[in-house]
Protein backbone atom coordinates (compact mmCIF):
# COMPACT_ATOMS: atom_id res chain seq x y z
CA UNK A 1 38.92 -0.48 1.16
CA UNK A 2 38.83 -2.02 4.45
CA UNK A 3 36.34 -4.25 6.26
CA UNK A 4 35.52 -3.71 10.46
CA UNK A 5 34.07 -6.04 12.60
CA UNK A 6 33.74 -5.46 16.68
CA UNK A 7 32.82 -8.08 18.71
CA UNK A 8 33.25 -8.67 22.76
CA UNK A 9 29.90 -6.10 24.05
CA UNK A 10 27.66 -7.38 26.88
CA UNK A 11 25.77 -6.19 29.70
CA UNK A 12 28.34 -6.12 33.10
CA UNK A 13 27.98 -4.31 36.39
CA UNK A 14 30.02 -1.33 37.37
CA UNK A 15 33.63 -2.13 38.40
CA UNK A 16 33.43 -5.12 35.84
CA UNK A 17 35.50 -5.64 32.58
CA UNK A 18 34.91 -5.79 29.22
CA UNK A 19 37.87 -6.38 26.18
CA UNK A 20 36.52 -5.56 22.43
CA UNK A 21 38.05 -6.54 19.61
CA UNK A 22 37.98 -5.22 16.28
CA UNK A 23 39.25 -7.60 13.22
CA UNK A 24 40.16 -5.91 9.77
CA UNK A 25 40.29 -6.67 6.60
CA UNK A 26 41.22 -5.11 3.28
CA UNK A 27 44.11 -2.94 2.52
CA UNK A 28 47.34 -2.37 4.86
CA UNK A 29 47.45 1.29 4.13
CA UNK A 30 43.78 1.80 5.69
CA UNK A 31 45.12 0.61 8.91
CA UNK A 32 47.71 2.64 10.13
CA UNK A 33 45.77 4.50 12.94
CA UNK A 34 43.19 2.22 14.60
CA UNK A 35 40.61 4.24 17.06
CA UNK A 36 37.87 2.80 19.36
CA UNK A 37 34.50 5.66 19.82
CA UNK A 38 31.61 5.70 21.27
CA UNK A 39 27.92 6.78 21.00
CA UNK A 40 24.62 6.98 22.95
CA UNK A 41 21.41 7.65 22.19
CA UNK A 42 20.78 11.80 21.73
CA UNK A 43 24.78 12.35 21.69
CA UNK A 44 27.78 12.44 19.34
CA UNK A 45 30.10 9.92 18.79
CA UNK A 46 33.33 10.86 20.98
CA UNK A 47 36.82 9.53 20.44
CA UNK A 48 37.71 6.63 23.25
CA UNK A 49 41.35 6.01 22.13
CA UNK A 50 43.42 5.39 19.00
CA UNK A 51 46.74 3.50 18.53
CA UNK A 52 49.09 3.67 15.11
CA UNK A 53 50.60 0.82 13.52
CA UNK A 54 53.70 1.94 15.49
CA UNK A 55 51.98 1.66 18.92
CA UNK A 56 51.44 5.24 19.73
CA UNK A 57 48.15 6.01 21.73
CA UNK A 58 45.89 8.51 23.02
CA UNK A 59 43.14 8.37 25.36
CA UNK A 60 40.14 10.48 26.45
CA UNK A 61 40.46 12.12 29.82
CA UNK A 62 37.39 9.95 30.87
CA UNK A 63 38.76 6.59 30.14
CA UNK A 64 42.45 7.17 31.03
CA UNK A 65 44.03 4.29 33.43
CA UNK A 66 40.95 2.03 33.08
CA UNK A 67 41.23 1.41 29.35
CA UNK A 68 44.23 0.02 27.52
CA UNK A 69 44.05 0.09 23.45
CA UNK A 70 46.31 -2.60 21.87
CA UNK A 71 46.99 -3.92 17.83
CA UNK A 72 48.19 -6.91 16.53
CA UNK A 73 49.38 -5.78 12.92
CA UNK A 74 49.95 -9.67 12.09
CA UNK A 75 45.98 -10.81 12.49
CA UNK A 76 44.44 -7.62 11.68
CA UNK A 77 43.13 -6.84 14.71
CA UNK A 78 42.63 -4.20 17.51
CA UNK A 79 41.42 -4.61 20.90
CA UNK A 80 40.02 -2.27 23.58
CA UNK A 81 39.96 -3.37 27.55
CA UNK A 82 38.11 -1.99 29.63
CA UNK A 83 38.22 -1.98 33.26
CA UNK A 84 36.65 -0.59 36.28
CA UNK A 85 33.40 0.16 34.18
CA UNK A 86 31.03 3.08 34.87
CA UNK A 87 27.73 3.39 33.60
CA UNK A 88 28.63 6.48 32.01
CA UNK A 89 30.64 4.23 29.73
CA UNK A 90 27.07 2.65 28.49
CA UNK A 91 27.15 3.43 24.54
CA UNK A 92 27.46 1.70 21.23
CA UNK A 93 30.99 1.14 20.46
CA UNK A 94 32.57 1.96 17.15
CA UNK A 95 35.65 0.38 15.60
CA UNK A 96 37.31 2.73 13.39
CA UNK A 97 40.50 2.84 10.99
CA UNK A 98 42.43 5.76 9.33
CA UNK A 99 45.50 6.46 7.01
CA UNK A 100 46.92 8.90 9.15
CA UNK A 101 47.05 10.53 5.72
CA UNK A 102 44.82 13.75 5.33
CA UNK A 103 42.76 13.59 1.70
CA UNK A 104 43.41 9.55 1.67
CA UNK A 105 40.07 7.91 3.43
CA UNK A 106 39.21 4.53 2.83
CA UNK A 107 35.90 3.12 2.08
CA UNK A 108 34.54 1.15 5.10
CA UNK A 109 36.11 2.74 8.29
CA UNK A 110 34.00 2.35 10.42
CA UNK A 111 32.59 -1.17 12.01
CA UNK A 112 29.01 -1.86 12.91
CA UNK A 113 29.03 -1.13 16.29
CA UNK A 114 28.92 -3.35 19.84
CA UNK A 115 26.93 -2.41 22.86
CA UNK A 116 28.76 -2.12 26.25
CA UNK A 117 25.52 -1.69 29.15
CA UNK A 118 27.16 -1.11 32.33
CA UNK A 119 24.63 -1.43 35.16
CA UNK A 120 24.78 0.27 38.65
């Protein structure tokens, strides 16, 4: 089992900055990929970036070079900056970890969600 909670979501105007963070808690083995997504209103939730517990990562085309993913294994936690903000980035952000294990899914892996607004 494992236990999300993202934090760090506001209202900002385009070109601003916003850095998420995601703590976890619960078992080790629920943690080893850590992904950030996204979702607004009438769409799906799309895939922002993940990082593994080795510090491999993979971006969307959208968000390459203005976000940066990053983990700290030793608190638990996962963090998402964001820079040069576009209001097309506007959406409830999702916290999410994974085994990197196919048929092994832990219970709770996905947070409750922070909204990011980014005004024109």
């Amino acid at each position: 089992q494992v236990h999300l909670v993202e934090s760090g979501g506001g209202l900002v105007q385009a070109g601003g900055s916003l850095r998420l963070s995601c703590g976890a808690s619960g078992d080790t083995i629920c943690m080893h990929t850590m992904g950030w997504y996204r979702q607004d209103p009438g769409k799906e939730r799309e895939l922002v970036a993940t990082i593994t517990k080795d510090g491999s990562t993979k971006y969307s085309e959208s968000v390459k070079g203005r976000f940066t993913i990053s983990r700290n294994n030793a608190r638990s936690a996962v963090y998402l900056q964001m820079n040069n903000l576009e209001p097309d980035d506007t959406a409830v952000y999702y916290c999410n970890a994974a085994t990197g294990r196919p048929g092994l899914v832990c219970t709770g892996s996905w947070g409750q969600g922070s909204q990011v607004t980014v005004s024109s």
